[in-house]
Protein backbone atom coordinates (compact mmCIF):
# COMPACT_ATOMS: atom_id res chain seq x y z
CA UNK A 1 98.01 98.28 -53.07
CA UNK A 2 100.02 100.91 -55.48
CA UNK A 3 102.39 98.40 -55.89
CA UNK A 4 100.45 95.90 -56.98
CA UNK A 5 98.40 98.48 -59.67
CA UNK A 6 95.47 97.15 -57.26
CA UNK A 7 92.70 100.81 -56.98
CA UNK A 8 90.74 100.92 -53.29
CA UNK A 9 86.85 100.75 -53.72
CA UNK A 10 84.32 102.14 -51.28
CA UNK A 11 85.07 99.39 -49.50
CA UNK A 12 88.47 99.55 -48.73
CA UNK A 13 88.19 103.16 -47.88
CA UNK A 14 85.01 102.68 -45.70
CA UNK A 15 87.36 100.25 -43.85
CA UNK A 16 90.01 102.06 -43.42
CA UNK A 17 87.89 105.91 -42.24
CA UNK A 18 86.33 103.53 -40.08
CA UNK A 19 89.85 102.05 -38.35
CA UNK A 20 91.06 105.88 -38.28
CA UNK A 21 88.18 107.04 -36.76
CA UNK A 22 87.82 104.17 -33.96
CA UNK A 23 91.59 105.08 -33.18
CA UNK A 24 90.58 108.49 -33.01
CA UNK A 25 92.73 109.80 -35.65
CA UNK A 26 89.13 112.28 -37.07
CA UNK A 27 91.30 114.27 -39.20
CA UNK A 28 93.24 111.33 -40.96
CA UNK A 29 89.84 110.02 -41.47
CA UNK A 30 88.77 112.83 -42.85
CA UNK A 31 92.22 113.40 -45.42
CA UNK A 32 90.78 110.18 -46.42
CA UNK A 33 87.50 110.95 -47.07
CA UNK A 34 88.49 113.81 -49.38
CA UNK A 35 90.67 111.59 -51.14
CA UNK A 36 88.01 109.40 -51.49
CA UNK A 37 85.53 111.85 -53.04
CA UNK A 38 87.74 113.11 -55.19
CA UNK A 39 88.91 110.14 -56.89
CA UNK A 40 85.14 110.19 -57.86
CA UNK A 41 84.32 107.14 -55.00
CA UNK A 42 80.93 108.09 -53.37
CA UNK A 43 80.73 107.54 -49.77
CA UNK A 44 78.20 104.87 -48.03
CA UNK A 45 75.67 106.49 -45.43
CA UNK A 46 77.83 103.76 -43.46
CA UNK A 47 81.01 105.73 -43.96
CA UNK A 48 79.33 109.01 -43.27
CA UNK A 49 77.60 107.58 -39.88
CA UNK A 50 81.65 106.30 -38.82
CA UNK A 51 82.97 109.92 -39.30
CA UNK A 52 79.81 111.78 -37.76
CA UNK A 53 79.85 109.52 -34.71
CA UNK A 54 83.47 110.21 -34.44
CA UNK A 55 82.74 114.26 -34.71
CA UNK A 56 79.73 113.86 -31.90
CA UNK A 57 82.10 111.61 -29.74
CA UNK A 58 84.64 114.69 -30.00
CA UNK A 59 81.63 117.08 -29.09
CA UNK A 60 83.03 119.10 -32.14
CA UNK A 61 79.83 121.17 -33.95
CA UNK A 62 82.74 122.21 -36.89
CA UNK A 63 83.30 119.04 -37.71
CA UNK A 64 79.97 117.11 -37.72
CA UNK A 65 78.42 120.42 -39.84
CA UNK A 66 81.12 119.50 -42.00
CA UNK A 67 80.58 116.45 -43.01
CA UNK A 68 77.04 117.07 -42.68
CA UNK A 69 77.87 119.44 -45.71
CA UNK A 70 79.44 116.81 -47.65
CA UNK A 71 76.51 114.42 -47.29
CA UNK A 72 74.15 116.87 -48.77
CA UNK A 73 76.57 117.42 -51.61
CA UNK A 74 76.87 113.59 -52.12
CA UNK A 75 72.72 112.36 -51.75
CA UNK A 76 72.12 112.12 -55.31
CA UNK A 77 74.83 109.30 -54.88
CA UNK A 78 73.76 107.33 -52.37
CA UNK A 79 71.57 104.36 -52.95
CA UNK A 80 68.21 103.68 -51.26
CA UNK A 81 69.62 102.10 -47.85
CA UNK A 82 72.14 104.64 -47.55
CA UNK A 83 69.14 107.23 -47.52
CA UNK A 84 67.17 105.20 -45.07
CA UNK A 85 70.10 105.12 -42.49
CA UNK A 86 70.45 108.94 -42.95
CA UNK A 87 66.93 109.59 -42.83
CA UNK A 88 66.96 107.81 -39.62
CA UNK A 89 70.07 109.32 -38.15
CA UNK A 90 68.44 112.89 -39.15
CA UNK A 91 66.01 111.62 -36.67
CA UNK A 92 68.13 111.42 -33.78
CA UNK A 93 69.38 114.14 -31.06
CA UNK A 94 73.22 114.23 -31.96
CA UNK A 95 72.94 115.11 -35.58
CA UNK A 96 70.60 117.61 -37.12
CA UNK A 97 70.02 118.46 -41.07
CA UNK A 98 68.56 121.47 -42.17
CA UNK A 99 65.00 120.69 -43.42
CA UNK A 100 65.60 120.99 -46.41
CA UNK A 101 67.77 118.11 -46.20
CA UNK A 102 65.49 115.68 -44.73
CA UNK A 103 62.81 116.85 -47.37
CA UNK A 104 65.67 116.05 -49.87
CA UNK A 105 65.88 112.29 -48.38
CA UNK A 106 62.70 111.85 -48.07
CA UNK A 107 61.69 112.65 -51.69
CA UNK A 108 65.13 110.48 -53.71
CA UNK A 109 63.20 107.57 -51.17
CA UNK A 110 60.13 107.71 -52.33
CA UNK A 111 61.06 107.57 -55.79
């Protein structure tokens, strides 16, 4: 892609955290993810639920909190089905947000 002056979108990132993470490879995903973010390139609640099944498939607490702290840094970014599929994932056993963060969701979804 550098070669050809061509920039990756969400897209191309979201593909590529997700092929990293399926191959297990968390912490490549996640070098990506920061590279991602700070290149300005807000992550999908898709991309988020790739690397957070990846940290609960690795039954590693650090590393789901973690990007658990980078979602709540990036919901003011994320459109109104990204929201939904975090709101629902808050929902489930293997990831928890603080309360404050599902309040957060909940009010940026009914707006």
């Amino acid at each position: 892609m550098k070669e050809k002056d061509m920039q990756p979108n969400v897209f191309t990132y979201s593909a590529l955290i997700n092929g990293l993470a399926k191959r297990g490879e968390y912490d490549r995903a996640m070098d990506l993810m920061e590279q991602m973010r700070s290149r300005g390139i807000h992550p999908t609640a898709v991309t988020y639920a790739t690397l957070l099944k990846s940290a609960t498939r690795l039954y590693d607490e650090d590393k789901t909190r973690s990007i658990v702290r980078m979602l709540e840094d990036d919901l003011e970014g994320l459109d109104r089905k990204s929201l939904k599929l975090l709101y629902d994932l808050s929902r489930t056993a293997k990831v928890s947000f603080s309360e404050k963060t599902v309040e957060r969701i909940r009010e940026l979804l009914n707006h």
